[in-house]
PDB file of N, CA and C in Angstrom:
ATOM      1  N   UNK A   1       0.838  -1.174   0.000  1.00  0.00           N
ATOM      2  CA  UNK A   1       0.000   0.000   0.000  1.00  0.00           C
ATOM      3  C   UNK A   1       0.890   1.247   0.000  1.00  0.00           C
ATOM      4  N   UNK A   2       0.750   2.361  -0.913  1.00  0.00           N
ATOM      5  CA  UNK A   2       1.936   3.538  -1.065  1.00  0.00           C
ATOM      6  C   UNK A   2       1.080   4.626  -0.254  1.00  0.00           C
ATOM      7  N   UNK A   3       1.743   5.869   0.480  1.00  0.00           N
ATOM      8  CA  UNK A   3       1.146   6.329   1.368  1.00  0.00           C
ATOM      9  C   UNK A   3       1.324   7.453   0.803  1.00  0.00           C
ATOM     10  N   UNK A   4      -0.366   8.606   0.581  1.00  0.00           N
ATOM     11  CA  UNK A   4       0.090   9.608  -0.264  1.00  0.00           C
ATOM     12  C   UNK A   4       0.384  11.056   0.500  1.00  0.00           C
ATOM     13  N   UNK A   5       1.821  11.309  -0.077  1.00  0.00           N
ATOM     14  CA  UNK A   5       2.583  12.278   0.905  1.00  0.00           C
ATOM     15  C   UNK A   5       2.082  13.902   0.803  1.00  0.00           C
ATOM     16  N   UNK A   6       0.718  13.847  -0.037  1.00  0.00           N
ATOM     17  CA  UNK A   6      -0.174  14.966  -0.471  1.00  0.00           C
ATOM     18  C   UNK A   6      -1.070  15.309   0.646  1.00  0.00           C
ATOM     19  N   UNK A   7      -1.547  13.789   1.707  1.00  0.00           N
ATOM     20  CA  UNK A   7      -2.754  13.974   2.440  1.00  0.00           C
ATOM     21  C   UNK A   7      -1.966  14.383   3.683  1.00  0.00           C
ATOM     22  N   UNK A   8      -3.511  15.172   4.138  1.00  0.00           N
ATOM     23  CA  UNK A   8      -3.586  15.831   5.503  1.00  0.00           C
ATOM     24  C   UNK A   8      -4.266  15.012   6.543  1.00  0.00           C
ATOM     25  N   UNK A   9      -4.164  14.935   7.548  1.00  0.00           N
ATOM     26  CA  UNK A   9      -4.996  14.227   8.830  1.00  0.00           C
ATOM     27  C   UNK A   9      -5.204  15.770   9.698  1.00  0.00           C
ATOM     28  N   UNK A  10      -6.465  15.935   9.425  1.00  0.00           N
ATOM     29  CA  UNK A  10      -6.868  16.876  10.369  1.00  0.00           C
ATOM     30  C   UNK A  10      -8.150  16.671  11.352  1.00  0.00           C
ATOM     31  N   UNK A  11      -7.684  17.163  12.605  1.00  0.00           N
ATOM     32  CA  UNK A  11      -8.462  16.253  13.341  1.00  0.00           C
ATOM     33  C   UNK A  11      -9.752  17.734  14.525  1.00  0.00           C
ATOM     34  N   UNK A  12     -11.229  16.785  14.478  1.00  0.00           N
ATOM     35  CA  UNK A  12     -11.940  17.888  14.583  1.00  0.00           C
ATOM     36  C   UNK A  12     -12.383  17.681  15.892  1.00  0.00           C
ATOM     37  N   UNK A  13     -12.279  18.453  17.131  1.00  0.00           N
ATOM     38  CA  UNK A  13     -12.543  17.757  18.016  1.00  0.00           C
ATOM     39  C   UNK A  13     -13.862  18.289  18.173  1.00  0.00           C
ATOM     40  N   UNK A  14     -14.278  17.233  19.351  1.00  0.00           N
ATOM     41  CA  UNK A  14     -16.119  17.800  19.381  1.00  0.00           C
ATOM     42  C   UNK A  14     -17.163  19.116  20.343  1.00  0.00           C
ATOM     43  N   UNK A  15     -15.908  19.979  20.870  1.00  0.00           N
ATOM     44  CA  UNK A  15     -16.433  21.221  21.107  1.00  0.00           C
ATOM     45  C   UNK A  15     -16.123  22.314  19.767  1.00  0.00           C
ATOM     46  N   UNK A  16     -15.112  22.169  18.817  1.00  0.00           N
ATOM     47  CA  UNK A  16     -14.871  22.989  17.466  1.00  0.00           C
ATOM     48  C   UNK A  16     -16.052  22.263  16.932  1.00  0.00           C
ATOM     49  N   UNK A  17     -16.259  21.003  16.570  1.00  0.00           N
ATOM     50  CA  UNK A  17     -17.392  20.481  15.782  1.00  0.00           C
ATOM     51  C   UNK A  17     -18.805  21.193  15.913  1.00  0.00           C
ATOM     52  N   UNK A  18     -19.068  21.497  17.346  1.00  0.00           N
ATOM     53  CA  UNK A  18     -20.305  22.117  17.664  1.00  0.00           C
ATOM     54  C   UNK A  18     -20.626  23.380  16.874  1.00  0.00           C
ATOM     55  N   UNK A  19     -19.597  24.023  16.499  1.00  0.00           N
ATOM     56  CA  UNK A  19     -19.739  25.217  15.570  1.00  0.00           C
ATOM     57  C   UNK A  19     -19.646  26.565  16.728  1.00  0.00           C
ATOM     58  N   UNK A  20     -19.537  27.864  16.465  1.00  0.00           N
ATOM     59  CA  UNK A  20     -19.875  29.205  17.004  1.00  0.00           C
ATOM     60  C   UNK A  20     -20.884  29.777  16.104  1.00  0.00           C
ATOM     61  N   UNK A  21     -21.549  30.564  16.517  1.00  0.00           N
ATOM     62  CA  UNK A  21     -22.997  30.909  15.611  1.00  0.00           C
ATOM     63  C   UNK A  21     -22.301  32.305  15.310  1.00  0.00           C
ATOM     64  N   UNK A  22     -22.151  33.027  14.467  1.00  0.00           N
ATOM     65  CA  UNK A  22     -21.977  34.706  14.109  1.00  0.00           C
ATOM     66  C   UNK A  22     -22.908  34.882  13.089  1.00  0.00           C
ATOM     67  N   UNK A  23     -23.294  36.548  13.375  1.00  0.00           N
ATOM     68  CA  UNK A  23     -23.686  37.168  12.207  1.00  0.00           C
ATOM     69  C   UNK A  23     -23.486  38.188  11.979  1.00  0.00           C
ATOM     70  N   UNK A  24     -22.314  38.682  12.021  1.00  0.00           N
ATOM     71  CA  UNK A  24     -21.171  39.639  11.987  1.00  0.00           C
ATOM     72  C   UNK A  24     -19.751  39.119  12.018  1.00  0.00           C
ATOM     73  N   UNK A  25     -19.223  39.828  10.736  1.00  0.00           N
ATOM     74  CA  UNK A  25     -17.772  39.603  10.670  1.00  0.00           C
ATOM     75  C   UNK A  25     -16.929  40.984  10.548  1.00  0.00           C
ATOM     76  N   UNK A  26     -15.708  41.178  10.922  1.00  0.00           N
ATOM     77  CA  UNK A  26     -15.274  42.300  11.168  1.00  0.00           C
ATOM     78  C   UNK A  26     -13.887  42.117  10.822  1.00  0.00           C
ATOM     79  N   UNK A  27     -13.524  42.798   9.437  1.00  0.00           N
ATOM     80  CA  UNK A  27     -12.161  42.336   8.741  1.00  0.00           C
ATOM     81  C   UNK A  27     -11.369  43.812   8.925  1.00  0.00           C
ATOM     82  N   UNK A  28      -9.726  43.627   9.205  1.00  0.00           N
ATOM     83  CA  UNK A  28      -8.960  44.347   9.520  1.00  0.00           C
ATOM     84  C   UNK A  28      -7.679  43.985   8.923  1.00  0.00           C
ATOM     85  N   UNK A  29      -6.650  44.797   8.826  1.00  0.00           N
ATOM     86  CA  UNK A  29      -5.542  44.022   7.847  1.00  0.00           C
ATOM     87  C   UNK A  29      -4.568  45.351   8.493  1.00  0.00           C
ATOM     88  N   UNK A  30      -3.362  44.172   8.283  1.00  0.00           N
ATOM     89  CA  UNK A  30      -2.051  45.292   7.972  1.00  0.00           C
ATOM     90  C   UNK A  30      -1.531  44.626   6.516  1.00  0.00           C
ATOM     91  N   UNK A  31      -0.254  45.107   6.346  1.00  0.00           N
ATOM     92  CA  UNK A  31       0.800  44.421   5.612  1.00  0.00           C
ATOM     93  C   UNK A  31       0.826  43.190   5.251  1.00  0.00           C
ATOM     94  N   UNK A  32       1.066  42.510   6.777  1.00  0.00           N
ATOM     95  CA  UNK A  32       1.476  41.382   6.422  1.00  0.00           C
ATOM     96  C   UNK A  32       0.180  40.047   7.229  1.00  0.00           C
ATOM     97  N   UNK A  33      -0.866  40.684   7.331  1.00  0.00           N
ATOM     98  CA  UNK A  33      -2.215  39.558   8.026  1.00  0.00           C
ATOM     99  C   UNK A  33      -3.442  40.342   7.574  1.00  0.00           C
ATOM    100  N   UNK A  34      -4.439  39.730   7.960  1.00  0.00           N
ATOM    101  CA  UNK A  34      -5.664  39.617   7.927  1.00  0.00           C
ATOM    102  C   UNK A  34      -6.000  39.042   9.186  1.00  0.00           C
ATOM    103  N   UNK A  35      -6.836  39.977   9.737  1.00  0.00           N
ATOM    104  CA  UNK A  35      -7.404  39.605  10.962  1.00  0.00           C
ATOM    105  C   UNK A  35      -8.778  39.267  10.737  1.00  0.00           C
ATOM    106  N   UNK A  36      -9.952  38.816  11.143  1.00  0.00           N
ATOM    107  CA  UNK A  36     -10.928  38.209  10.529  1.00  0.00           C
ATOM    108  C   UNK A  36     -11.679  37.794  12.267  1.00  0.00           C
ATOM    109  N   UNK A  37     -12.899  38.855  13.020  1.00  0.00           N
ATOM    110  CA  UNK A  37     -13.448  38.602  13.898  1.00  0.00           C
ATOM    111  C   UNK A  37     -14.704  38.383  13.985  1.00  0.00           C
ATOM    112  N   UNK A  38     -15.367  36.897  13.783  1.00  0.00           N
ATOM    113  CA  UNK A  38     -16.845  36.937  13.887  1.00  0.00           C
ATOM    114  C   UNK A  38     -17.450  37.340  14.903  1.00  0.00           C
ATOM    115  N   UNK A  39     -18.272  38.114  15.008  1.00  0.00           N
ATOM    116  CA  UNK A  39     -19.046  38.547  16.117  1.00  0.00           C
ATOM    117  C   UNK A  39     -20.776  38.103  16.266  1.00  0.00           C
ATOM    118  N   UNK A  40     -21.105  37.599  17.512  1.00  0.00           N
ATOM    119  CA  UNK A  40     -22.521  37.464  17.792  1.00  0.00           C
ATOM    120  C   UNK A  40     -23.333  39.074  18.292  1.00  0.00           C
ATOM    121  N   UNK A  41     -24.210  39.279  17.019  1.00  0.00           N
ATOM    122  CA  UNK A  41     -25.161  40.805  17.670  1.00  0.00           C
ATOM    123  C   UNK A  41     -26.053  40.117  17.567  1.00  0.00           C
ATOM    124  N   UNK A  42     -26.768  40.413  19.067  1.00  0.00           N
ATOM    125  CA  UNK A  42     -28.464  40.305  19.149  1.00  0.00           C
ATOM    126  C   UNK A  42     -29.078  41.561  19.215  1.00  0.00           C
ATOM    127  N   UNK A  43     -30.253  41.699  18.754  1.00  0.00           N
ATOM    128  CA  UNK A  43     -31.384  42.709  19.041  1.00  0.00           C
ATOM    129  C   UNK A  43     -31.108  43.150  20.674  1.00  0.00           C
ATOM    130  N   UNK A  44     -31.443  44.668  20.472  1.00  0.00           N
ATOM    131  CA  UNK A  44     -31.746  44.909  21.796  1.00  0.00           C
ATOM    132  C   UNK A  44     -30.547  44.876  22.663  1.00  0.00           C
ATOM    133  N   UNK A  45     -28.910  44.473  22.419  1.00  0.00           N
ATOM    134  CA  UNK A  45     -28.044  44.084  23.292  1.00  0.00           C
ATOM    135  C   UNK A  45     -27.326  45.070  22.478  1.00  0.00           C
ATOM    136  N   UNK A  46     -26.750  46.031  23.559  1.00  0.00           N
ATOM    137  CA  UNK A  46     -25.848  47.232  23.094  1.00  0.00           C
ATOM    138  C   UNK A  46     -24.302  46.799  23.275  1.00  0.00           C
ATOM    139  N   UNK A  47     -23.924  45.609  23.772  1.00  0.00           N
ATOM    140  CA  UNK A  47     -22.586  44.777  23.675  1.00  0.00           C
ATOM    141  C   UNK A  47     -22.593  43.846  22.925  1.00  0.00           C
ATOM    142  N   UNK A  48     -21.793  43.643  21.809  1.00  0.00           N
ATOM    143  CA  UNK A  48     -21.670  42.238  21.366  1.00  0.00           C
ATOM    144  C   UNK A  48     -20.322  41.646  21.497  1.00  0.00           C
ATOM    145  N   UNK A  49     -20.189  40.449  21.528  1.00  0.00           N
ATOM    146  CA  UNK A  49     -18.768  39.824  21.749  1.00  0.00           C
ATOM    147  C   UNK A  49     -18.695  39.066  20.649  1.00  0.00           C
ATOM    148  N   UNK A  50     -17.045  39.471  20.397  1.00  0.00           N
ATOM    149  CA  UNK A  50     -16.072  38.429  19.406  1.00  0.00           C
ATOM    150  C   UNK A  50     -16.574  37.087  20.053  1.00  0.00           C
ATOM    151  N   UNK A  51     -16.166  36.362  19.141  1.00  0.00           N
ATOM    152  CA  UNK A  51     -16.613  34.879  19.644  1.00  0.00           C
ATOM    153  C   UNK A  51     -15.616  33.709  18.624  1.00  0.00           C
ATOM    154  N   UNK A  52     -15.096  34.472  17.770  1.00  0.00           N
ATOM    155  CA  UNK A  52     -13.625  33.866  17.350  1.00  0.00           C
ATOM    156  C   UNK A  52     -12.826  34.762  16.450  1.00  0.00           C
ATOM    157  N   UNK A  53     -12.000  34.832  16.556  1.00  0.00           N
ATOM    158  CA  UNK A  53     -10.755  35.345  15.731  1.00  0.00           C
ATOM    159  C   UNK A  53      -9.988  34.804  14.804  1.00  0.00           C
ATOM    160  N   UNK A  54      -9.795  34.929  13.533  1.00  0.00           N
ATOM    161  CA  UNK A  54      -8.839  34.144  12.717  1.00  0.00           C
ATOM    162  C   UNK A  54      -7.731  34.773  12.045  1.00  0.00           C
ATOM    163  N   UNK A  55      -6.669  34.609  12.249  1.00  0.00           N
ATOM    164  CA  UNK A  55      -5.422  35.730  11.614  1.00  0.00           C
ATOM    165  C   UNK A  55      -5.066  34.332  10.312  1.00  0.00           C
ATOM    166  N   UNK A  56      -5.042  35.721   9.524  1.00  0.00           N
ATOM    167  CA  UNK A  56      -4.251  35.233   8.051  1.00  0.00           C
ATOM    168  C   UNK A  56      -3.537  36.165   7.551  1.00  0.00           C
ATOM    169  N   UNK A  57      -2.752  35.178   6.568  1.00  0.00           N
ATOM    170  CA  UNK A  57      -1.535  35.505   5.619  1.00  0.00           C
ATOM    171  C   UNK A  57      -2.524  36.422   4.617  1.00  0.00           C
ATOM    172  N   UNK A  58      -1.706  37.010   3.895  1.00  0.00           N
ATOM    173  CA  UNK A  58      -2.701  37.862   3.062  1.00  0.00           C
ATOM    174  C   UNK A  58      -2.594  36.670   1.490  1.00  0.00           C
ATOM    175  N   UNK A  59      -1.910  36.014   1.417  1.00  0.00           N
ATOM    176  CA  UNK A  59      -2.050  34.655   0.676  1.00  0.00           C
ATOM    177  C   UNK A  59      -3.264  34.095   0.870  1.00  0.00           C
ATOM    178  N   UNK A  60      -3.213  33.427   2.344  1.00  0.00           N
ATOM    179  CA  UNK A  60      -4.234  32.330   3.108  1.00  0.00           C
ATOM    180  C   UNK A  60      -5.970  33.251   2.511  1.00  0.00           C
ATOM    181  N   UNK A  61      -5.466  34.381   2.621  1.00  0.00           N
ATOM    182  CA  UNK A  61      -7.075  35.197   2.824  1.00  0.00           C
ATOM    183  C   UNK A  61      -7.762  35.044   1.273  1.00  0.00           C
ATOM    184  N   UNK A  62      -7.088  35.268   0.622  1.00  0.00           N
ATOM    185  CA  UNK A  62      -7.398  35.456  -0.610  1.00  0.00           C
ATOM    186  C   UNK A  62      -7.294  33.958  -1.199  1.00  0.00           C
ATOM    187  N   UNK A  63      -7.162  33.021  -0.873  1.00  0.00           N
ATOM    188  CA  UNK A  63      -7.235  31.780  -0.951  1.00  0.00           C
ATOM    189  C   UNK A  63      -8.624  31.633   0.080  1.00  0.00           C
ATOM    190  N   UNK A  64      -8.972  31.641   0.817  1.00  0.00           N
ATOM    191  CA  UNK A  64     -10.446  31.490   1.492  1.00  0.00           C
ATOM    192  C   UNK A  64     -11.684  32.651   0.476  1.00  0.00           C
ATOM    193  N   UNK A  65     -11.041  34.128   0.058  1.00  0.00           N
ATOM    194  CA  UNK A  65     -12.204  34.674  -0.358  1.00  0.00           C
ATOM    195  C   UNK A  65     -12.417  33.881  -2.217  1.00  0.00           C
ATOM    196  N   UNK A  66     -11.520  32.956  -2.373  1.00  0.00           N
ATOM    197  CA  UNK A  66     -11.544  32.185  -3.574  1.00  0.00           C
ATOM    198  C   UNK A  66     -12.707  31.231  -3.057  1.00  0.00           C
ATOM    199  N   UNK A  67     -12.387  30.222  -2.320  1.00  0.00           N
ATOM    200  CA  UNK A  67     -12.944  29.434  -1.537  1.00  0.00           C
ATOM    201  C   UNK A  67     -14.846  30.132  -1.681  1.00  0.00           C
ATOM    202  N   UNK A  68     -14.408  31.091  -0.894  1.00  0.00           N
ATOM    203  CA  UNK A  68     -16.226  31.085  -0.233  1.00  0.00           C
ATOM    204  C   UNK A  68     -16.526  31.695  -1.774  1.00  0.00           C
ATOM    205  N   UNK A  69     -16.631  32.304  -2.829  1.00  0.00           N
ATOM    206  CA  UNK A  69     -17.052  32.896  -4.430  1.00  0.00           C
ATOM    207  C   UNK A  69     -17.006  31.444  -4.504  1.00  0.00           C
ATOM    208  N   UNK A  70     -16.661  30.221  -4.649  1.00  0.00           N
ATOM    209  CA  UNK A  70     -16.876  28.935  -5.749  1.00  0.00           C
ATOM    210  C   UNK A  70     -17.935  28.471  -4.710  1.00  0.00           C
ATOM    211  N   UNK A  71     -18.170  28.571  -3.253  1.00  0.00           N
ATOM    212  CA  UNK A  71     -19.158  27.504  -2.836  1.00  0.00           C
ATOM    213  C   UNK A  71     -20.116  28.486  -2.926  1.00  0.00           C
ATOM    214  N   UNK A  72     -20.171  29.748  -3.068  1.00  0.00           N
ATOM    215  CA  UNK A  72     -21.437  30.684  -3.016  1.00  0.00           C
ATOM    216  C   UNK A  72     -21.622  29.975  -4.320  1.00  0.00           C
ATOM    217  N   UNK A  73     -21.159  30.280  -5.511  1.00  0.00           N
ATOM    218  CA  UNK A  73     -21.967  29.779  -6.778  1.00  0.00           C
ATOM    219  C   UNK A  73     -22.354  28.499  -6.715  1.00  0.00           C
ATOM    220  N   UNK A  74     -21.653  27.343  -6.151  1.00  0.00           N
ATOM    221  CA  UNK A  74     -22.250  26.164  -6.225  1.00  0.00           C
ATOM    222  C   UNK A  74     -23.876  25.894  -5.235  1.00  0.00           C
ATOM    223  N   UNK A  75     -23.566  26.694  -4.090  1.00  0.00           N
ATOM    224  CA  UNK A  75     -25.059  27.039  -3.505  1.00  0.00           C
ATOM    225  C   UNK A  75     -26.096  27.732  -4.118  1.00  0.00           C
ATOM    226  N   UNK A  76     -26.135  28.421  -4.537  1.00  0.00           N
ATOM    227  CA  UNK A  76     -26.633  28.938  -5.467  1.00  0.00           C
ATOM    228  C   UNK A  76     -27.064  27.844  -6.725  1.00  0.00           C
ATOM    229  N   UNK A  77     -26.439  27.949  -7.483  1.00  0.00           N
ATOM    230  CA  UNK A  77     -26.696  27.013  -8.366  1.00  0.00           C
ATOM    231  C   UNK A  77     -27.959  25.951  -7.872  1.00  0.00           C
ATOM    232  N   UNK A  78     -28.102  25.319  -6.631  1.00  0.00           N
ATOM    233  CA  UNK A  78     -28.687  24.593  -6.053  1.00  0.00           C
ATOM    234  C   UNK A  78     -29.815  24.935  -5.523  1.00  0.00           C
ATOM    235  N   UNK A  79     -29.233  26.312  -5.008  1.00  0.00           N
ATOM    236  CA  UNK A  79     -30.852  26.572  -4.173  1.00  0.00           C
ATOM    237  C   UNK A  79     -31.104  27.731  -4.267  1.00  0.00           C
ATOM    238  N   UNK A  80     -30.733  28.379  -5.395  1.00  0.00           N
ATOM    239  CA  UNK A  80     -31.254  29.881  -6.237  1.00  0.00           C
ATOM    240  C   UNK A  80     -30.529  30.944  -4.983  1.00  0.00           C
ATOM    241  N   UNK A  81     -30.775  32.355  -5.601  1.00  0.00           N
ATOM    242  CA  UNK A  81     -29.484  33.152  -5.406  1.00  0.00           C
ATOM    243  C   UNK A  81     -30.213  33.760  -3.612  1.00  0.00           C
ATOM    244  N   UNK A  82     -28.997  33.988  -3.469  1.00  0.00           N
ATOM    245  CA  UNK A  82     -29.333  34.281  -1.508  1.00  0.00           C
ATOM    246  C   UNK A  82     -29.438  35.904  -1.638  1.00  0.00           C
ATOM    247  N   UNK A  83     -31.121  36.247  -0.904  1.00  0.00           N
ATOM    248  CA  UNK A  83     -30.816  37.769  -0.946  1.00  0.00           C
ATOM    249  C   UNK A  83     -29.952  38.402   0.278  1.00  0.00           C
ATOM    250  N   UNK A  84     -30.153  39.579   0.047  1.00  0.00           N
ATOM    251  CA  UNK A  84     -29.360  40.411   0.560  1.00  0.00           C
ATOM    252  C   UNK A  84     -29.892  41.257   1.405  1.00  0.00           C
ATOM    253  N   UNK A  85     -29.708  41.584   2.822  1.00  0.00           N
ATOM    254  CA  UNK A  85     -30.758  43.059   3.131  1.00  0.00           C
ATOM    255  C   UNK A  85     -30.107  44.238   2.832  1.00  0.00           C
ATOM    256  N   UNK A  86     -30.760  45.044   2.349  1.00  0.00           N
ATOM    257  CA  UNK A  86     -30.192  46.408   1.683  1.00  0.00           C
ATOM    258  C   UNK A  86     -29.608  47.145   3.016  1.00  0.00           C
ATOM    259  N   UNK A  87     -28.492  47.551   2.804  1.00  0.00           N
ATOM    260  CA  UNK A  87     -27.492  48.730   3.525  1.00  0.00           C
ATOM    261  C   UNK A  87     -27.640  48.027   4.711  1.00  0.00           C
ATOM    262  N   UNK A  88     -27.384  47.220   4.943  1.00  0.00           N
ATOM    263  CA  UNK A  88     -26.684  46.253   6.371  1.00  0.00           C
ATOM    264  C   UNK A  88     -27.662  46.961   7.998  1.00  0.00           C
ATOM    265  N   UNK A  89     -29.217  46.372   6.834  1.00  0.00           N
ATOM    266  CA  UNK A  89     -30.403  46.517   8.134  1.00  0.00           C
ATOM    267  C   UNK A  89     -29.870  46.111   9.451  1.00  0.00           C
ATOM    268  N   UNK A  90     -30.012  46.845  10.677  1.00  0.00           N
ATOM    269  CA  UNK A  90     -29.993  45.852  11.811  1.00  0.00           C
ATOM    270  C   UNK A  90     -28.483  46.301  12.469  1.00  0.00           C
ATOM    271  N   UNK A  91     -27.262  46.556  11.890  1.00  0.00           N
ATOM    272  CA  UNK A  91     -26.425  46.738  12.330  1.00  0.00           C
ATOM    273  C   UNK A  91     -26.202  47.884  12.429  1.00  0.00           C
ATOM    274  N   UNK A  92     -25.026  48.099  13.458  1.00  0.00           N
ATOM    275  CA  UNK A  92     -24.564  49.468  14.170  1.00  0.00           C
ATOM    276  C   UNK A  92     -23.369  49.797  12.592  1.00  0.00           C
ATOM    277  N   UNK A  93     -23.537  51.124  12.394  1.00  0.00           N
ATOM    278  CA  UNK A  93     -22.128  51.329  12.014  1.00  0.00           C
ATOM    279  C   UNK A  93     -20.815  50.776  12.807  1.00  0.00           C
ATOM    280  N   UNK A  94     -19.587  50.623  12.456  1.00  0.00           N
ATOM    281  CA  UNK A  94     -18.335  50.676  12.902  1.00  0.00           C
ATOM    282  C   UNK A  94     -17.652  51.329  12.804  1.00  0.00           C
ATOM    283  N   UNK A  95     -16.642  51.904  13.460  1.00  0.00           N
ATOM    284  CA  UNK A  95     -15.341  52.435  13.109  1.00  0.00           C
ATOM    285  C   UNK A  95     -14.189  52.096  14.266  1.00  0.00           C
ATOM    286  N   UNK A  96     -13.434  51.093  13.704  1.00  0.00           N
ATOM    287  CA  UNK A  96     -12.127  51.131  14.843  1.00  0.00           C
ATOM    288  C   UNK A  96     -11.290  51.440  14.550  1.00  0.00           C
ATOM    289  N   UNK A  97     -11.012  52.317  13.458  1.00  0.00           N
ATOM    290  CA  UNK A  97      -9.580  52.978  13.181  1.00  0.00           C
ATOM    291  C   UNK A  97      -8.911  52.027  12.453  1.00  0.00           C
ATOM    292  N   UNK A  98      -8.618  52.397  10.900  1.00  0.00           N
ATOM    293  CA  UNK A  98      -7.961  51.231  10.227  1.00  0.00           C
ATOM    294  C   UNK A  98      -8.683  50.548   9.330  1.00  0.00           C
ATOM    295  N   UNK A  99      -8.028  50.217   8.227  1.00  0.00           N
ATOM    296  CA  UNK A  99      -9.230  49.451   7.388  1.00  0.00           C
ATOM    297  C   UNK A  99     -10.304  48.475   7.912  1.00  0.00           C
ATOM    298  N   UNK A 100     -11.246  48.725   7.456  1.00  0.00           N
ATOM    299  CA  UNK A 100     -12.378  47.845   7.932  1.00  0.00           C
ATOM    300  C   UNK A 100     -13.003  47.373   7.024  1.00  0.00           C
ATOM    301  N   UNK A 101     -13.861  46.062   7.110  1.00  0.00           N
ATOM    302  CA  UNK A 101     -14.811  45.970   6.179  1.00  0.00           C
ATOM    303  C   UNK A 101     -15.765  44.654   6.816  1.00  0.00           C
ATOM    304  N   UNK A 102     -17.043  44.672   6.534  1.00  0.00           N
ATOM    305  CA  UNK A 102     -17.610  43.986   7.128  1.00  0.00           C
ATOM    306  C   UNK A 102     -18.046  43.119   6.629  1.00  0.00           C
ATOM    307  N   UNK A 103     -19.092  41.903   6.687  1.00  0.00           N
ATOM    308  CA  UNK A 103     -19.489  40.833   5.912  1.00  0.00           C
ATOM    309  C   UNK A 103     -20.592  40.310   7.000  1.00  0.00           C
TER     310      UNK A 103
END
């Protein structure tokens, strides 16, 4: 049996498996990363908390915003196009100084 020196073993344990729920993301960058903070906002709650953080390479990032454009079209494709709420109903503006952008 030849062992292929291509594969990964990545292993998921079962509190990451459970997932974090966000519906807010909060992108920031220098030079050399991408910072990437999902946040949980509820109605009515004038605090919301990060609830994970992901730092990337500015490679890695643009390799994930590849990523999520091919599974958006393949979802799509499947289960017709996902709307949108106009001008980001529901949320607070931001500003923390520094590029921002939200999702």
């Amino acid at each position: 049996m030849s062992e292929n020196k291509n594969q990964i073993n990545i292993e998921l344990t079962e509190e990451v498996a459970e997932g974090t729920y966000s519906n807010l993301a909060i992108i920031t960058h220098s030079h050399s990363e991408f910072v990437i903070d999902f946040v949980k906002l509820m109605p009515g709650i004038q605090k919301a908390k990060v609830k994970s953080r992901i730092i990337l390479t500015p490679e890695h990032a643009k390799r994930l915003y590849k990523a999520l454009a091919e599974n958006l079209k393949k979802f799509e494709s499947v289960h017709g196009t996902i709307k949108e709420s106009q001008g980001g109903e529901g949320f607070p503006p931001f500003s923390l100084g520094g590029p921002t952008a939200q999702a």
